[in-house]
N, C-alpha and C. Protein backbone atom coordinates (compact mmCIF):
# COMPACT_ATOMS: atom_id res chain seq x y z
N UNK A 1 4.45 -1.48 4.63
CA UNK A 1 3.10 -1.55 5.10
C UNK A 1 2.56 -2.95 4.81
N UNK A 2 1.60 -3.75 5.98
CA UNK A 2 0.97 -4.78 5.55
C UNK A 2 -0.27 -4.91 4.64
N UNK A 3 -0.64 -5.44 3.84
CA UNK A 3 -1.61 -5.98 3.55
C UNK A 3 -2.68 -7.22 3.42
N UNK A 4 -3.67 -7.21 3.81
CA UNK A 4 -4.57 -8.64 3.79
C UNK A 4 -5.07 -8.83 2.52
N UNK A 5 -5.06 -9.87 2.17
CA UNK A 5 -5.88 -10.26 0.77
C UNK A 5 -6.24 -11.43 0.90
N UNK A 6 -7.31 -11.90 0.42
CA UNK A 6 -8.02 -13.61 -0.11
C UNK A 6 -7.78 -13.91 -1.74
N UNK A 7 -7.28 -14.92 -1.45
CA UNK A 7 -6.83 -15.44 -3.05
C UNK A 7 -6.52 -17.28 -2.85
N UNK A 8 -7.06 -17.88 -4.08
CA UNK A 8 -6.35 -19.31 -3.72
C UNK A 8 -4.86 -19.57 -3.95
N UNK A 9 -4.46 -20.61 -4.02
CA UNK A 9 -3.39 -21.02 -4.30
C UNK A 9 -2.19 -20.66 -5.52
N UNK A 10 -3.45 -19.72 -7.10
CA UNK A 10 -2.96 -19.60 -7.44
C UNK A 10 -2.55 -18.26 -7.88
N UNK A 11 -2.74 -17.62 -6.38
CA UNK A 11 -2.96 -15.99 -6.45
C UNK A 11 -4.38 -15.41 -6.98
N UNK A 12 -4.88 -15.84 -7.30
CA UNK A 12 -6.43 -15.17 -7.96
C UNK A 12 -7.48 -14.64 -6.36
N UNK A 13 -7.66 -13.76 -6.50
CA UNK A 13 -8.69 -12.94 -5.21
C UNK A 13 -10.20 -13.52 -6.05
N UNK A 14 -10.84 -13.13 -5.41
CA UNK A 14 -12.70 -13.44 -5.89
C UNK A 14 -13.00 -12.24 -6.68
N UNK A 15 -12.66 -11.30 -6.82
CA UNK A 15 -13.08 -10.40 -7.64
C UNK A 15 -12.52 -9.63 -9.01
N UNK A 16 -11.46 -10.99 -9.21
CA UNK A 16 -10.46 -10.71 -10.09
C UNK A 16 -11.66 -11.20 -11.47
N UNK A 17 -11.39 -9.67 -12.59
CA UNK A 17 -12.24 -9.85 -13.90
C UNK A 17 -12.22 -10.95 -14.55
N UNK A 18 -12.70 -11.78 -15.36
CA UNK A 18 -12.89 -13.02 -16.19
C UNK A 18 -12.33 -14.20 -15.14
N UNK A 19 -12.12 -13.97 -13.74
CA UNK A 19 -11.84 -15.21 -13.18
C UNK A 19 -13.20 -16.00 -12.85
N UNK A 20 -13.50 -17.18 -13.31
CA UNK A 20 -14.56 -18.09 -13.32
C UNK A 20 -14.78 -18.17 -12.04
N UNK A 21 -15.62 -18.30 -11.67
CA UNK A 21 -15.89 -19.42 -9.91
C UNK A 21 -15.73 -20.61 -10.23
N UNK A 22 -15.13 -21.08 -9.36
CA UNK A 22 -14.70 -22.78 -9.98
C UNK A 22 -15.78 -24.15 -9.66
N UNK A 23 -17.25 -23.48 -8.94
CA UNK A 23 -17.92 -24.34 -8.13
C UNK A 23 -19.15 -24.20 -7.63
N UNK A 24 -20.17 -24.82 -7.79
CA UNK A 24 -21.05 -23.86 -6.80
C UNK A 24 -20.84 -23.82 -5.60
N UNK A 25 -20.56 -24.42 -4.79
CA UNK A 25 -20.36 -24.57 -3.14
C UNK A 25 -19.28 -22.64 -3.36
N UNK A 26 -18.17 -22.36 -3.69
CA UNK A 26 -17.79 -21.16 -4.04
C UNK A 26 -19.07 -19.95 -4.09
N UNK A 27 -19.79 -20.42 -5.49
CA UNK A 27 -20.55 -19.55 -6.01
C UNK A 27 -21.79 -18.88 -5.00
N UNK A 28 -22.32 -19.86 -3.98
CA UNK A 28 -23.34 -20.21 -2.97
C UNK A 28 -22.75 -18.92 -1.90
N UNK A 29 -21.87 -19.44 -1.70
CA UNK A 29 -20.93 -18.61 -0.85
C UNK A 29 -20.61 -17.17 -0.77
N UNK A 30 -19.60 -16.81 -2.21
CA UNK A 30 -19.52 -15.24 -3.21
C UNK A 30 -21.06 -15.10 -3.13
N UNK A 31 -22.30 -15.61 -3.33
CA UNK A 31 -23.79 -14.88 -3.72
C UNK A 31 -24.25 -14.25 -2.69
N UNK A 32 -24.03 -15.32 -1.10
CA UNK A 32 -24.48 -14.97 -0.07
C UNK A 32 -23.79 -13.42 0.74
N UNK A 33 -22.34 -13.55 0.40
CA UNK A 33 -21.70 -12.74 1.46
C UNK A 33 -21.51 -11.28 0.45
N UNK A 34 -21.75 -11.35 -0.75
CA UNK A 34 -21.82 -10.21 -1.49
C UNK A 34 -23.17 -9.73 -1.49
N UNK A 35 -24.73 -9.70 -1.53
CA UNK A 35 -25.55 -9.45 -1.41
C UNK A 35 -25.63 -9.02 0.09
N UNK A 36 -25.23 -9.75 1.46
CA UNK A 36 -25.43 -9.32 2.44
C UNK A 36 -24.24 -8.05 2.59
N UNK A 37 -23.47 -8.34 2.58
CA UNK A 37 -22.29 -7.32 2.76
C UNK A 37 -21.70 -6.04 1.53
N UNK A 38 -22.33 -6.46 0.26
CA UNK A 38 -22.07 -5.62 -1.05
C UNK A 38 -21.92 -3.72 -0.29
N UNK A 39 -20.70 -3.89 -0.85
CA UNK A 39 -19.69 -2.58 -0.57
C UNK A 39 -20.30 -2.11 -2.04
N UNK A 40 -20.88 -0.87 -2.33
CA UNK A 40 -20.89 0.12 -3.29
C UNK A 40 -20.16 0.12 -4.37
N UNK A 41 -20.75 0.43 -5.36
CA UNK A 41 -19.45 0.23 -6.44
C UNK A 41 -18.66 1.97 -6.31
N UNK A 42 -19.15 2.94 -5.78
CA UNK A 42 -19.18 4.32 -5.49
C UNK A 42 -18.14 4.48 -4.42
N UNK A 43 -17.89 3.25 -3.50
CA UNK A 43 -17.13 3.46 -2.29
C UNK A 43 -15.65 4.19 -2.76
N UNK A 44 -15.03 4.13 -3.41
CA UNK A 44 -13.72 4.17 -3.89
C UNK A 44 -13.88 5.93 -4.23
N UNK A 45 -14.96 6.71 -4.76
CA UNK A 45 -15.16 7.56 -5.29
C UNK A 45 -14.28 8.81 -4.85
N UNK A 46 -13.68 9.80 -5.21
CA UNK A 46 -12.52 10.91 -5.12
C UNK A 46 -11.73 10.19 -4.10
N UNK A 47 -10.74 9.01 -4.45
CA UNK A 47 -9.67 8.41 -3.82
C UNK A 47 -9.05 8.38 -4.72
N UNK A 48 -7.47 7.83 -4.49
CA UNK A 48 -6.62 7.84 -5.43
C UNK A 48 -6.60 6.20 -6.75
N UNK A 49 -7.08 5.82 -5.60
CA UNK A 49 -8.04 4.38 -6.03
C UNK A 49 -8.26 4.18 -7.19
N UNK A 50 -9.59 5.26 -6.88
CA UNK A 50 -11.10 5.52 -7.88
C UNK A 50 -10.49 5.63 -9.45
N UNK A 51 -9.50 7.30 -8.98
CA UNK A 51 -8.54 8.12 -10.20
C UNK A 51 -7.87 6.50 -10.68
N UNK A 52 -6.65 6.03 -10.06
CA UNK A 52 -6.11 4.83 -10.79
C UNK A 52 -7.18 4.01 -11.39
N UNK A 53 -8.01 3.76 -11.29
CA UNK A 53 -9.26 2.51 -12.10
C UNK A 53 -9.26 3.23 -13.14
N UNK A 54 -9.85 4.37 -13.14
CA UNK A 54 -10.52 5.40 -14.11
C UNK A 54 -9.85 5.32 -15.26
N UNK A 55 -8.72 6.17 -15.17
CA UNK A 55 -7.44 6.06 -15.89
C UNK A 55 -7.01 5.13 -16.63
N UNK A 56 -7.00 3.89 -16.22
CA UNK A 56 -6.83 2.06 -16.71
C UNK A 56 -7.34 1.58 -17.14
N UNK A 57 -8.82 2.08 -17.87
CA UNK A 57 -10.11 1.58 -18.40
C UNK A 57 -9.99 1.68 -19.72
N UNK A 58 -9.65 1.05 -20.20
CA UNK A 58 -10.28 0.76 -21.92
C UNK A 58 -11.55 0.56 -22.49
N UNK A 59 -11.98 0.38 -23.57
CA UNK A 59 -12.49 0.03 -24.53
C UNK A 59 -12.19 -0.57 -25.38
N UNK A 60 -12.17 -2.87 -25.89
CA UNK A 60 -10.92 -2.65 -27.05
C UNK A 60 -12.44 -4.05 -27.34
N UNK A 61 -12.47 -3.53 -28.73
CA UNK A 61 -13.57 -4.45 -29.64
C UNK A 61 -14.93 -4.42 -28.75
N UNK A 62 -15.20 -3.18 -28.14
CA UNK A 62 -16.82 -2.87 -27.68
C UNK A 62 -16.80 -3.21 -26.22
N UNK A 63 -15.48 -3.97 -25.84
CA UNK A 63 -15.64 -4.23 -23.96
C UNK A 63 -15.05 -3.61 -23.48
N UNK A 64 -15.54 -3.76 -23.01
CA UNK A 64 -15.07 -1.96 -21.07
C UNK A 64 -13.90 -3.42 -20.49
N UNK A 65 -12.90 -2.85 -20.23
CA UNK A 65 -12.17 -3.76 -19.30
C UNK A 65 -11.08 -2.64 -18.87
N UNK A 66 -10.17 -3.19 -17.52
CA UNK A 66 -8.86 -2.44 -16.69
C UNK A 66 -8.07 -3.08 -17.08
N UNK A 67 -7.16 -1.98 -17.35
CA UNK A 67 -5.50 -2.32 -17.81
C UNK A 67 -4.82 -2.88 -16.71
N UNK A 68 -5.13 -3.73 -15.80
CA UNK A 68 -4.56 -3.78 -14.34
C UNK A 68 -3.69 -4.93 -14.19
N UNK A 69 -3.14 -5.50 -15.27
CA UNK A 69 -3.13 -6.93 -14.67
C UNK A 69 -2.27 -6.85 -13.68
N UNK A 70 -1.22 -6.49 -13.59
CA UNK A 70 0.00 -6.17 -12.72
C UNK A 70 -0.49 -5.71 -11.25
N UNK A 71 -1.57 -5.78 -11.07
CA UNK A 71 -2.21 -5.01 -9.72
C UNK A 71 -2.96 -6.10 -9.44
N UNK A 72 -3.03 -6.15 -7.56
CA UNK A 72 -3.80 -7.11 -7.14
C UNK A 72 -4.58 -5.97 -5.75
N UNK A 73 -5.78 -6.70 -5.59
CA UNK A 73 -6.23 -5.87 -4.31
C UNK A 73 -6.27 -6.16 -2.83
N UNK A 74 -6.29 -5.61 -2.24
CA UNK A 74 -6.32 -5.88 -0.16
C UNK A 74 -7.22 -4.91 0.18
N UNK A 75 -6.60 -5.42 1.53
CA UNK A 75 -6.95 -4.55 2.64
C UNK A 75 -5.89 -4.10 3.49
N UNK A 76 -5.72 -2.70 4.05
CA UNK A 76 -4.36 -2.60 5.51
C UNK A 76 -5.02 -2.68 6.65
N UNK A 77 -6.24 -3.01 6.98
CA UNK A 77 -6.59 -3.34 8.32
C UNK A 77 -7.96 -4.91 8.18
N UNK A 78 -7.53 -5.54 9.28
CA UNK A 78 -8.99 -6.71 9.35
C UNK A 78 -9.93 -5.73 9.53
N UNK A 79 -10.31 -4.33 9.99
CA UNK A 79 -11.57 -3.85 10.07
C UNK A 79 -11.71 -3.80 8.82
N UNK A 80 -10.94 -3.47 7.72
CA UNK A 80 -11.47 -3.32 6.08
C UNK A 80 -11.44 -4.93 5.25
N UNK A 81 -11.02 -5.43 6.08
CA UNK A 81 -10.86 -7.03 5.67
C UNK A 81 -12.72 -7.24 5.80
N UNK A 82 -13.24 -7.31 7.22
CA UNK A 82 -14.42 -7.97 7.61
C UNK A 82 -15.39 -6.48 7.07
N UNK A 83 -14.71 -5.60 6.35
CA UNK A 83 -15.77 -5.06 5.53
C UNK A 83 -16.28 -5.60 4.52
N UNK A 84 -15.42 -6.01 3.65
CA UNK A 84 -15.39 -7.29 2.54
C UNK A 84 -16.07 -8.16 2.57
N UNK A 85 -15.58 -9.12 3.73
CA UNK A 85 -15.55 -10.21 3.84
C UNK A 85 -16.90 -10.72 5.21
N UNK A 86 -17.15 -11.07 5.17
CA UNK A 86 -17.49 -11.79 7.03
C UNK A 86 -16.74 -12.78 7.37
N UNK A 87 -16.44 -12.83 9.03
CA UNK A 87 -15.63 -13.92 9.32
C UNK A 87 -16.26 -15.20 8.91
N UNK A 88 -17.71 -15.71 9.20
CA UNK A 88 -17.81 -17.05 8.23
C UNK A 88 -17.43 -17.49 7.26
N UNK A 89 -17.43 -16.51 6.66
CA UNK A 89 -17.23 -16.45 4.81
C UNK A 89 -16.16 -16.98 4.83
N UNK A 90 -14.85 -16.12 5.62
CA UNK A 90 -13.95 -16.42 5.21
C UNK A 90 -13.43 -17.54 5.51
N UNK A 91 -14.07 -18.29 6.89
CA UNK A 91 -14.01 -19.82 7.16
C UNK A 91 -14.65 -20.82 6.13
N UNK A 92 -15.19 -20.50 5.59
CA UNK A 92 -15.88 -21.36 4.25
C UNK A 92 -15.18 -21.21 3.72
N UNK A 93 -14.55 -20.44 3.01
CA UNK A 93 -13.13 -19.30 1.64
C UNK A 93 -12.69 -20.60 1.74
N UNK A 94 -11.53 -20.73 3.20
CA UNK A 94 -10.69 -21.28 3.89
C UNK A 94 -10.80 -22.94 3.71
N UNK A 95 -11.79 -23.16 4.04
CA UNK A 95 -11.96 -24.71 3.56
C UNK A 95 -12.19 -25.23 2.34
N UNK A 96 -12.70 -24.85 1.63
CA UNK A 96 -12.08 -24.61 0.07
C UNK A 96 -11.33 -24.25 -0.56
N UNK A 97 -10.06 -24.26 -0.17
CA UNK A 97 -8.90 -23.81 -0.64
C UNK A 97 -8.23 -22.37 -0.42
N UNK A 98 -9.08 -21.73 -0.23
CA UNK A 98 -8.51 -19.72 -0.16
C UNK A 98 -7.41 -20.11 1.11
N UNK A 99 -7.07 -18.67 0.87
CA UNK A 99 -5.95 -18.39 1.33
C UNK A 99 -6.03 -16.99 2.33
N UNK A 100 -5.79 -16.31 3.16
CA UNK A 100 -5.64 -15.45 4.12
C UNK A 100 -3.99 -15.24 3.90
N UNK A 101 -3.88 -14.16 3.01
CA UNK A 101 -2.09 -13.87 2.74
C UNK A 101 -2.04 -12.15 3.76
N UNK A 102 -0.83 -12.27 3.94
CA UNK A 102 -0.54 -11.02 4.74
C UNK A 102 0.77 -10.49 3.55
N UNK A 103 0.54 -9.64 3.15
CA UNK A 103 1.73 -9.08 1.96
C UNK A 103 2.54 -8.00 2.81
N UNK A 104 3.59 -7.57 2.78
CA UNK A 104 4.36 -6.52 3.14
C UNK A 104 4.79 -5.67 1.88
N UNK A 105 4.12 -4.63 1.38
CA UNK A 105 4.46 -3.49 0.16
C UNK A 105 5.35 -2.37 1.02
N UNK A 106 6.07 -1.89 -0.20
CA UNK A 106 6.31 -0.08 0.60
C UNK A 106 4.78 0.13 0.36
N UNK A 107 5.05 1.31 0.85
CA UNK A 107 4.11 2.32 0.69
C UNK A 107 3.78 3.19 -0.31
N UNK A 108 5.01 3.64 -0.98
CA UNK A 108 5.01 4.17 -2.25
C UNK A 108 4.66 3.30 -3.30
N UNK A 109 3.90 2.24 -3.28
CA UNK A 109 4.10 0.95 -4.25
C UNK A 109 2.53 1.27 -4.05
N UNK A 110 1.48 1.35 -2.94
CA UNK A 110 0.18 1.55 -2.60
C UNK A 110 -0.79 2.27 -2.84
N UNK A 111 -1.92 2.11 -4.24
CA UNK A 111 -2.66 3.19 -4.08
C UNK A 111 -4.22 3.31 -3.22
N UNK A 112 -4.06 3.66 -2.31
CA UNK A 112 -5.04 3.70 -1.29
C UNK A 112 -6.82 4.08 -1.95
N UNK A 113 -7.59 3.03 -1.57
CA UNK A 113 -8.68 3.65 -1.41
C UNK A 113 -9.56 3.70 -0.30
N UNK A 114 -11.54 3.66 -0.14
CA UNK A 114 -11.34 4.13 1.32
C UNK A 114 -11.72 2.70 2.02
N UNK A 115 -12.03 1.49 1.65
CA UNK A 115 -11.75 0.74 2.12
C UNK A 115 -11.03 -1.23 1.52
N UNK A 116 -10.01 -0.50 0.82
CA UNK A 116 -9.38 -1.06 0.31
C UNK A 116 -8.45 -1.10 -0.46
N UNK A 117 -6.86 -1.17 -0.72
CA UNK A 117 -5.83 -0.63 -1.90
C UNK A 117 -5.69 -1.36 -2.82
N UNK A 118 -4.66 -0.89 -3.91
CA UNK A 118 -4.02 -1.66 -4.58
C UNK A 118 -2.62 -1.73 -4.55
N UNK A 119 -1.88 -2.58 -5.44
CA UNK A 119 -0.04 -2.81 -5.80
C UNK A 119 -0.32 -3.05 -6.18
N UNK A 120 0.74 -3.32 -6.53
CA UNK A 120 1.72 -4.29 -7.49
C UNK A 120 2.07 -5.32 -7.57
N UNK A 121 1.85 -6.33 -8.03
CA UNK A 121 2.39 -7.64 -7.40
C UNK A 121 3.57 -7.82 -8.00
N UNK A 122 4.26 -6.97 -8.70
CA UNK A 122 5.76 -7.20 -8.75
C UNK A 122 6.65 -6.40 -7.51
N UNK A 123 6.08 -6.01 -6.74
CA UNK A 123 6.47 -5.19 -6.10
C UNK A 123 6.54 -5.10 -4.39
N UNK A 124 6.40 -6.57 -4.19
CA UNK A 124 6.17 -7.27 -2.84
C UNK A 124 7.29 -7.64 -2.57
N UNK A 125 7.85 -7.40 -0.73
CA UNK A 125 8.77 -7.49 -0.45
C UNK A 125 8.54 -8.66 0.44
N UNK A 126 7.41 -8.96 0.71
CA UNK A 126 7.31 -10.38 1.42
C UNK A 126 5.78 -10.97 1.59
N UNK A 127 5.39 -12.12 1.81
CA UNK A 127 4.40 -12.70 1.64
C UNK A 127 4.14 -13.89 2.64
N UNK A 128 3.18 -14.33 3.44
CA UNK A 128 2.75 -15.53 4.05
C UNK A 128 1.71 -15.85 3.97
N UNK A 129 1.08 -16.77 4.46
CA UNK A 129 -0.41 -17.19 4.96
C UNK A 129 -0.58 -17.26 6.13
N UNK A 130 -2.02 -16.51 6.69
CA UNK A 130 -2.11 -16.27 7.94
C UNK A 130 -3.38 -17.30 8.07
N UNK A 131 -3.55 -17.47 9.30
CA UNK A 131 -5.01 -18.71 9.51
C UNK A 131 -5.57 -17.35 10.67
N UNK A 132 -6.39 -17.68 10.33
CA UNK A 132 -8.26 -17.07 10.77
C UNK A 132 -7.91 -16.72 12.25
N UNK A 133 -7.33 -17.49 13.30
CA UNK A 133 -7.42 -17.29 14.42
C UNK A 133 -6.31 -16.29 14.65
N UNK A 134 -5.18 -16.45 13.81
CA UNK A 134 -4.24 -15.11 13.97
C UNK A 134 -4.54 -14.11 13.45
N UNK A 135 -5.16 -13.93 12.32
CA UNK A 135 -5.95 -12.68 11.70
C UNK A 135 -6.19 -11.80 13.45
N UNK A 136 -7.21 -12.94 13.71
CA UNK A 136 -8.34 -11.97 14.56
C UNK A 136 -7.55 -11.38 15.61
N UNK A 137 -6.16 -11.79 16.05
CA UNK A 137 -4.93 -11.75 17.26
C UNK A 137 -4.40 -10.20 16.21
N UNK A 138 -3.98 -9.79 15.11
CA UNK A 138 -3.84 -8.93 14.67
C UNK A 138 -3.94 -7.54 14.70
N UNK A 139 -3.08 -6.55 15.06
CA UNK A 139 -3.48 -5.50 15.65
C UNK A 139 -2.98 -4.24 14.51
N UNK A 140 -3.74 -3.73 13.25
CA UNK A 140 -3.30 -2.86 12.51
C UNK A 140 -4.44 -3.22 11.60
């Protein structure tokens, strides 16, 4: 199965925990397209998703954090991509370094939520970078 994800160069997505924003021109950006577009923190709720987060949650010296490191997140369709994301955004992402990766997982490697999964990132059988105009040519 494919997956879409945004991440820079050095694999890091925008919503990865303790990852800094490296910028304001970034930060300007993440403020605008998350306030206009902010997906629920509830969206995930009775998915298998939701259950995997749940499960992975600690408590260690008074902070709430996920046992996840080994997991990265997507999308399996650009309609759940430009749920995320807006296409501007992601042309801004894009000129600042991000990345538009297309991953190929099994499926059994995938825990689905409702608009967005997780893996494994040990567990990728292939990987590229896609540019914006082939995204949108994309049919899945």
């Amino acid at each position: 199965m494919f997956i879409l994800r945004i991440e820079n160069n050095d694999g890091l997505g925008l919503y990865k925990s303790g990852h800094i924003i490296p910028n304001s021109i970034q930060y300007d950006l993440f403020s605008r397209n998350y306030h206009e577009k902010c997906i629920p923190p509830e969206c995930d709720i009775g998915t298998n998703l939701h259950k995997f987060m749940f499960e992975n949650y600690v408590i260690e010296n008074g902070i709430g954090k996920y046992k996840i490191d080994d997991y990265i997140f997507g999308c399996i369709s650009t309609k759940d991509l430009f749920e995320w994301f807006d296409p501007s955004y992601l042309g801004a992402l894009i000129a600042i370094g991000y990345n538009i990766c297309l991953y190929e997982v099994e499926t059994s490697n995938i825990i689905f939520g409702s608009s967005q999964v997780c893996f494994n990132k040990n567990h990728i059988k292939s990987k590229q970078k896609v540019d914006l105009q082939k995204l949108r040519k994309l049919k899945f």
